[in-house]
C-alpha atoms as a PDB file:
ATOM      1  CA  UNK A   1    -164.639  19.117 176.631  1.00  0.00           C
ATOM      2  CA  UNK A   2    -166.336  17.314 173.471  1.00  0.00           C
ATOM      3  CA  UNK A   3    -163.719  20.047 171.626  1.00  0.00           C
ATOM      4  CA  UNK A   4    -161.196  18.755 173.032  1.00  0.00           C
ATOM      5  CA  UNK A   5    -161.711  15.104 172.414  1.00  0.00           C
ATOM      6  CA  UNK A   6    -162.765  16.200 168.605  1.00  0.00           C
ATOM      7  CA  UNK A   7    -159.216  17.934 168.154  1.00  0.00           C
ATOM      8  CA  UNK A   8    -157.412  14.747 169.983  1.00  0.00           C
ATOM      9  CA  UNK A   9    -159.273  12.266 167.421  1.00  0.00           C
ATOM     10  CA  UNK A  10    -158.922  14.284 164.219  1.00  0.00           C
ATOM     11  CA  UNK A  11    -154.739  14.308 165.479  1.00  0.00           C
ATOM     12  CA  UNK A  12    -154.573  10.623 165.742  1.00  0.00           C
ATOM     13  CA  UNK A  13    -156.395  10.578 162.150  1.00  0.00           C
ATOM     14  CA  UNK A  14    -153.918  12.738 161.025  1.00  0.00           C
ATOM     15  CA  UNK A  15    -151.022  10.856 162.688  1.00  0.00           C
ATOM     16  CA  UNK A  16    -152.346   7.433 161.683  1.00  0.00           C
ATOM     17  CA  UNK A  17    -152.896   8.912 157.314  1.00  0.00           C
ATOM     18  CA  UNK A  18    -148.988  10.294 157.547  1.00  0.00           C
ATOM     19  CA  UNK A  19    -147.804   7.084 159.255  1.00  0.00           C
ATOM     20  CA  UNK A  20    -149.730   4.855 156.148  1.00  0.00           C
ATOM     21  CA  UNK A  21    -148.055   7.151 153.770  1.00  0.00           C
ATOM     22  CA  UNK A  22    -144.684   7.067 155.094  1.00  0.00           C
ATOM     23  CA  UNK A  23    -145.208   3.338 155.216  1.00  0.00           C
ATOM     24  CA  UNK A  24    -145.304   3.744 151.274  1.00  0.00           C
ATOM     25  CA  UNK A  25    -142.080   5.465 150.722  1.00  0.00           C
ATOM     26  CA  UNK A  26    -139.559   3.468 153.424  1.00  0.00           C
ATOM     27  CA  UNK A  27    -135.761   2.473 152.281  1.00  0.00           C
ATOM     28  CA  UNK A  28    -135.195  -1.193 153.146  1.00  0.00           C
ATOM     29  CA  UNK A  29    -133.397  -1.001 156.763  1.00  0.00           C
ATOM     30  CA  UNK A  30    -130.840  -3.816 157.665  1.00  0.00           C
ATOM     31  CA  UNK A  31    -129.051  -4.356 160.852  1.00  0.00           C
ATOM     32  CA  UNK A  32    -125.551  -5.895 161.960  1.00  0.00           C
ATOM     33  CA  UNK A  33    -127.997  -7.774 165.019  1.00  0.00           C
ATOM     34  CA  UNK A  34    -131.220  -9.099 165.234  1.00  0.00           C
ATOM     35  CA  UNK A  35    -131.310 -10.929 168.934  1.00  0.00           C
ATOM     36  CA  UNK A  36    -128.942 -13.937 168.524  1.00  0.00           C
ATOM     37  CA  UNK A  37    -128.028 -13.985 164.701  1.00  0.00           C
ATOM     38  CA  UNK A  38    -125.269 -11.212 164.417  1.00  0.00           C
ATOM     39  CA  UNK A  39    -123.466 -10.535 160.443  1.00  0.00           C
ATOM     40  CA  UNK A  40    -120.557 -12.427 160.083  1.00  0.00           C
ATOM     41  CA  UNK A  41    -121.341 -15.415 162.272  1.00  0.00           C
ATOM     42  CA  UNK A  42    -123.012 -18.701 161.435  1.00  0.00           C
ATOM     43  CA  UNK A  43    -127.026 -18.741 161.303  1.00  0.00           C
ATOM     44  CA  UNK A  44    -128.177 -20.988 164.058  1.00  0.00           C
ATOM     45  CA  UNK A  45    -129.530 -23.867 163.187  1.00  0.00           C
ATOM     46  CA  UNK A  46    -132.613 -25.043 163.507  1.00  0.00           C
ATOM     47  CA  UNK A  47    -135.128 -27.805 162.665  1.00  0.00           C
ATOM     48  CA  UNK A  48    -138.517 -28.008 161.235  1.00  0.00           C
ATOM     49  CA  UNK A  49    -141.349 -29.923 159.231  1.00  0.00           C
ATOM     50  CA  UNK A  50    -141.890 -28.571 155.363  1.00  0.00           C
ATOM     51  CA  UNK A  51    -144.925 -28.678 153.622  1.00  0.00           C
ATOM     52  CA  UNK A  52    -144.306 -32.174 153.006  1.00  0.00           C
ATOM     53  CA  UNK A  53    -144.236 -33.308 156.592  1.00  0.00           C
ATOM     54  CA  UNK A  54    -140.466 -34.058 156.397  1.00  0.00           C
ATOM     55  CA  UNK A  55    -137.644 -32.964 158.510  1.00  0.00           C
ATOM     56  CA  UNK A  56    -135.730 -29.794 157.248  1.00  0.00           C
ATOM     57  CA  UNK A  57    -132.207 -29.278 159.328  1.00  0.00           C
ATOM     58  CA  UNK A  58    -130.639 -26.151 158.008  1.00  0.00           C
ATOM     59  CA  UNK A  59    -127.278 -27.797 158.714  1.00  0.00           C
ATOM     60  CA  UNK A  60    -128.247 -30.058 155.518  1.00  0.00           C
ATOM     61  CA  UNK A  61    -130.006 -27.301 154.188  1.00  0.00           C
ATOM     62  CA  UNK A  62    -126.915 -25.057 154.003  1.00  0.00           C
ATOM     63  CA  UNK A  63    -124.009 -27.836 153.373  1.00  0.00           C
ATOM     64  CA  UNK A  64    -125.908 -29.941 150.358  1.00  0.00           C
ATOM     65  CA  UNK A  65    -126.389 -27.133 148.161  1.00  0.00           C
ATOM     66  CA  UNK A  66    -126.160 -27.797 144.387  1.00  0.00           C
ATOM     67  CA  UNK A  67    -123.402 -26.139 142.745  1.00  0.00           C
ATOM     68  CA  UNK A  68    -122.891 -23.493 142.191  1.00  0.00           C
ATOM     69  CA  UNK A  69    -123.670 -22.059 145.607  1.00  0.00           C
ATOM     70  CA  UNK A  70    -124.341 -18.672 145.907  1.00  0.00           C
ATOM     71  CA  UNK A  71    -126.020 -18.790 148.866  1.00  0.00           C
ATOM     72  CA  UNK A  72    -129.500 -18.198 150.586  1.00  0.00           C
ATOM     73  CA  UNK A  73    -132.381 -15.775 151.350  1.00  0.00           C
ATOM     74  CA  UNK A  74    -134.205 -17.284 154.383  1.00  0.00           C
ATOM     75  CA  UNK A  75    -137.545 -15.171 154.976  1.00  0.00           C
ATOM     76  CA  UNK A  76    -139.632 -15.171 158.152  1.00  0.00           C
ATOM     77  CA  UNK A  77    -142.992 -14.851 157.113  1.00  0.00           C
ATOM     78  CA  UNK A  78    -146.944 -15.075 157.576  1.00  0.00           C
ATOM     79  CA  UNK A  79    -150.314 -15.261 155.663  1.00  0.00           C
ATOM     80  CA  UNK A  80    -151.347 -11.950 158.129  1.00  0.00           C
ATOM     81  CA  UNK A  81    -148.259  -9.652 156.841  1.00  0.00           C
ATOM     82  CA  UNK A  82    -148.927  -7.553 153.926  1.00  0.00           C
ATOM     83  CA  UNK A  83    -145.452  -6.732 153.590  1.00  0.00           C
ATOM     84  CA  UNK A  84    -144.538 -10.747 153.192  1.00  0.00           C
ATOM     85  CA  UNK A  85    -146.310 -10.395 150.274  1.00  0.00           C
ATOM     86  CA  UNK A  86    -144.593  -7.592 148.557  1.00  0.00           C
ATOM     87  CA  UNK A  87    -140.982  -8.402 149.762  1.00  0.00           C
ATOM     88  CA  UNK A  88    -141.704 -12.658 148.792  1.00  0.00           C
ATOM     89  CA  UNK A  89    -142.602 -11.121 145.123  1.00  0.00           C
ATOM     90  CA  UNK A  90    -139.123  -9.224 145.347  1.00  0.00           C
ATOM     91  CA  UNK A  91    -137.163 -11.766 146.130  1.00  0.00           C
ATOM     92  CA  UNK A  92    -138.808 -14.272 143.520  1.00  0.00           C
ATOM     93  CA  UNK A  93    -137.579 -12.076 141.224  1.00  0.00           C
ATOM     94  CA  UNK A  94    -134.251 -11.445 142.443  1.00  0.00           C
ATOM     95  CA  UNK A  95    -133.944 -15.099 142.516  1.00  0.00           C
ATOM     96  CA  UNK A  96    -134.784 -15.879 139.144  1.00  0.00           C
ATOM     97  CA  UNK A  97    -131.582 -13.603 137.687  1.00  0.00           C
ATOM     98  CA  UNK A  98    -129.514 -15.393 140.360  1.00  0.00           C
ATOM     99  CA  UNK A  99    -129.158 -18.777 140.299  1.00  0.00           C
ATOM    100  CA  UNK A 100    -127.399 -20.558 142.509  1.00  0.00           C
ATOM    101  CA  UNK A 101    -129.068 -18.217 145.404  1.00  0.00           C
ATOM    102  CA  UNK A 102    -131.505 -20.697 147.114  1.00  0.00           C
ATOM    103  CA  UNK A 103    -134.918 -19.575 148.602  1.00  0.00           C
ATOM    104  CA  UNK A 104    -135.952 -21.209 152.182  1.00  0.00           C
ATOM    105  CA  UNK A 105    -139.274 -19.950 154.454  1.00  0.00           C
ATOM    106  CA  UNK A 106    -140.047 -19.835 157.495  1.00  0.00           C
ATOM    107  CA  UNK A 107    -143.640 -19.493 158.247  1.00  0.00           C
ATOM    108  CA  UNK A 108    -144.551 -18.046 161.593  1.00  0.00           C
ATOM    109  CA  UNK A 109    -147.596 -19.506 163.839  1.00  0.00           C
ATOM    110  CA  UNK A 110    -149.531 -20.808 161.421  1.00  0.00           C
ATOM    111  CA  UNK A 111    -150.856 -23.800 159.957  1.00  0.00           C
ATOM    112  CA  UNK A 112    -149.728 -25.829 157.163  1.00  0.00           C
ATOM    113  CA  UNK A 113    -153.188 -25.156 154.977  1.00  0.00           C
ATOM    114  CA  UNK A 114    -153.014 -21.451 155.758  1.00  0.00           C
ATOM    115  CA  UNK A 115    -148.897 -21.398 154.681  1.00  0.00           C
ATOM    116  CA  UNK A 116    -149.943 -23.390 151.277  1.00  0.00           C
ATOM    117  CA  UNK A 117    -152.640 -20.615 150.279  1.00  0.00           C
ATOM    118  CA  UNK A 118    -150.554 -17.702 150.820  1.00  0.00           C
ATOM    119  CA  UNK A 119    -147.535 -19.102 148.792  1.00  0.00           C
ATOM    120  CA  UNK A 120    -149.961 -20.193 146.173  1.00  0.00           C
ATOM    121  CA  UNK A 121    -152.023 -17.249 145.864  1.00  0.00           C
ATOM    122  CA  UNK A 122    -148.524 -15.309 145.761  1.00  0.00           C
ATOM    123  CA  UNK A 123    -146.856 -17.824 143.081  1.00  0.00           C
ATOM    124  CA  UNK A 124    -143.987 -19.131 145.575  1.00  0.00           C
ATOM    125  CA  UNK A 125    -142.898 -22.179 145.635  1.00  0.00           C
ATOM    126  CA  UNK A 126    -139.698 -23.007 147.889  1.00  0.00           C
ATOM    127  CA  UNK A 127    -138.836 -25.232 151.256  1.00  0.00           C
ATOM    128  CA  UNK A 128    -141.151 -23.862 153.668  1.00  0.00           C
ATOM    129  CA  UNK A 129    -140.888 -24.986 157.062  1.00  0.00           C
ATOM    130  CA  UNK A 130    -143.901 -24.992 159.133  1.00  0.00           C
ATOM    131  CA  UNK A 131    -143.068 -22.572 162.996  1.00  0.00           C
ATOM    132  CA  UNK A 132    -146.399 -22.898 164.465  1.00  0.00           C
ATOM    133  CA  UNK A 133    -144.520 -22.587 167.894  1.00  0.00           C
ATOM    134  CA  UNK A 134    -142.198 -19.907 167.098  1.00  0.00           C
ATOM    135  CA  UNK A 135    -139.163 -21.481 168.053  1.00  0.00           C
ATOM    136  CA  UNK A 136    -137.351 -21.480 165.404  1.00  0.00           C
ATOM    137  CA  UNK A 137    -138.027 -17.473 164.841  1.00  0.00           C
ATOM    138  CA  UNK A 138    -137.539 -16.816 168.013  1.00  0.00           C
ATOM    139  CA  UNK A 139    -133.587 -18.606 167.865  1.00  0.00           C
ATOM    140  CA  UNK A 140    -133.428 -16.294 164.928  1.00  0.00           C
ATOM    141  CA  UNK A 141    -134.529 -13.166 166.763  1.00  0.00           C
ATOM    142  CA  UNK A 142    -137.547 -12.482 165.034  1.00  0.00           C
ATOM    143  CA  UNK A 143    -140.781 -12.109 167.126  1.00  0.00           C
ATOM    144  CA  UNK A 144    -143.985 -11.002 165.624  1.00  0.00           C
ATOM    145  CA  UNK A 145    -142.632  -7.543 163.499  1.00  0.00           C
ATOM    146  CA  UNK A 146    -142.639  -9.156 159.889  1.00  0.00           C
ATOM    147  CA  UNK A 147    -141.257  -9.876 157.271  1.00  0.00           C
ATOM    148  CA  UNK A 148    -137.377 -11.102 158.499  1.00  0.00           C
ATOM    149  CA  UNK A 149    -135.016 -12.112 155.923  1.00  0.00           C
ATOM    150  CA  UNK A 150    -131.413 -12.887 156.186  1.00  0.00           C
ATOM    151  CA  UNK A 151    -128.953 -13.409 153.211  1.00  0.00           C
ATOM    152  CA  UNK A 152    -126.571 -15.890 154.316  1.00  0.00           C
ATOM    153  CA  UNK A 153    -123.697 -16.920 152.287  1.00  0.00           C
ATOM    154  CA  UNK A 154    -122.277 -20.439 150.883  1.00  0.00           C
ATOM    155  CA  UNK A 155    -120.523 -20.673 153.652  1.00  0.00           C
ATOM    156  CA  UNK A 156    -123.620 -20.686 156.284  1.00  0.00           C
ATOM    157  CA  UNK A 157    -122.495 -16.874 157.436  1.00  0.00           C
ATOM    158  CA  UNK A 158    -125.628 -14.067 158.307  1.00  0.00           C
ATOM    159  CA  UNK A 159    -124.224 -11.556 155.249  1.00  0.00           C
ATOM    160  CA  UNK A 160    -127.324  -9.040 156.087  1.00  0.00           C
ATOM    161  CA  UNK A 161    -129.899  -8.826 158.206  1.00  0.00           C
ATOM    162  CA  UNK A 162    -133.394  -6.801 156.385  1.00  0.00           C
ATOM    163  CA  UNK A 163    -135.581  -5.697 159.305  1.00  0.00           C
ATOM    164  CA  UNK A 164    -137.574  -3.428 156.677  1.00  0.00           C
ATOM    165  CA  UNK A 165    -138.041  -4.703 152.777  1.00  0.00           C
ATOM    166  CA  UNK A 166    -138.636  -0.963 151.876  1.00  0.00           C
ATOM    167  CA  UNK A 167    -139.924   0.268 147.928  1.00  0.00           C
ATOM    168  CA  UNK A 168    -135.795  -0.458 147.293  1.00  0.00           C
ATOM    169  CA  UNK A 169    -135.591  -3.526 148.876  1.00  0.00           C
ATOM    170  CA  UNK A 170    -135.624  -5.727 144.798  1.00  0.00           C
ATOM    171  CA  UNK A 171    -132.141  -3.437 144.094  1.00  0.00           C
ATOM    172  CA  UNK A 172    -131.101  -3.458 147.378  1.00  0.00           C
ATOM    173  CA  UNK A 173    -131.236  -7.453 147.892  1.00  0.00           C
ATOM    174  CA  UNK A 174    -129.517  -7.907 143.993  1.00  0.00           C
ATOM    175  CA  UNK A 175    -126.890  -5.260 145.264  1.00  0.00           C
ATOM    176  CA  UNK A 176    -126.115  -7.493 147.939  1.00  0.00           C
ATOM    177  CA  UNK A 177    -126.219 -10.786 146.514  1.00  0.00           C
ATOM    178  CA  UNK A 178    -124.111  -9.454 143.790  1.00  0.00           C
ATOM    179  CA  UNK A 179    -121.465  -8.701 146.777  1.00  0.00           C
ATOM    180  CA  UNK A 180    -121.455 -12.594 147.855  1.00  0.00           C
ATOM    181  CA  UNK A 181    -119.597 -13.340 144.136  1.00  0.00           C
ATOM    182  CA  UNK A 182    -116.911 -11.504 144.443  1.00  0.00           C
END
């Protein structure tokens, strides 16, 4: 018996090592649905407190846009997720060879000293708005599997859904903001 629980440990070992390295090699993933927020309709809107302690209503948000409007990247993300980290970096850096694509966060259960670390420790600064009830993720479909971004256009339309900011994620994200131009 004591073999048999030896083999079934040294499996999930295995299992668990292939899984980390897999982790390492994934393609960014998108979907045409994520709950309520479907491609090709309007993001729901939503309101929240920023860092600041003021209102944020995406309706604004969206409609008074400085020119030229290219769009923007709204991320779902938290201190906890290791991946926020990496795909936050990538889309700083997408950002700075697009402007006119704006950057607004979303920052799941957590509290406003905890959001303000992570961001700083990361060098991001953008709108963040404070979900420490995880309403407004939840109208966007997101739950706890982070990060969540969405690339909506000028126009306030979902243009892609990422539900996995893979090693490609930086080319894949340029790729697609490149598509909202023409």
């Amino acid at each position: 018996m004591p073999m048999l629980r030896i083999f079934f440990l040294m499996l999930c070992i295995g299992l668990a090592a292939h899984d980390v390295q897999a982790a390492g090699n994934q393609k960014t993933a998108t979907v045409d649905t994520l709950g309520p927020v479907q491609t090709g309709q309007p993001m729901p809107t939503f309101v929240g407190y920023d860092l600041n302690d003021e209102m944020l209503r995406w309706k604004n948000f969206i409609a008074e846009a400085p020119e030229p409007n290219r769009g923007v990247i709204v991320s779902v993300f938290a201190s906890w997720c290791g991946p926020c980290k990496v795909g936050l970096t990538n889309i700083d850096a997408v950002l700075k060879r697009n402007p006119g694509v704006r950057l607004l966060l979303v920052n799941l259960q957590e509290d406003k000293p905890k959001a303000v670390r992570f961001l700083k420790d990361i060098g991001i600064s953008a709108p963040t708005i404070l979900d420490q009830y995880g309403k407004i993720s939840e109208r966007m479909g997101v739950g706890r599997e982070l990060p969540r971004t969405f690339l909506v256009g000028a126009d306030g339309r979902v243009q892609r859904i990422y539900t996995v900011e893979g090693e490609d994620f930086e080319a894949v994200l340029e790729r697609d903001i490149q598509s909202l131009r023409q």
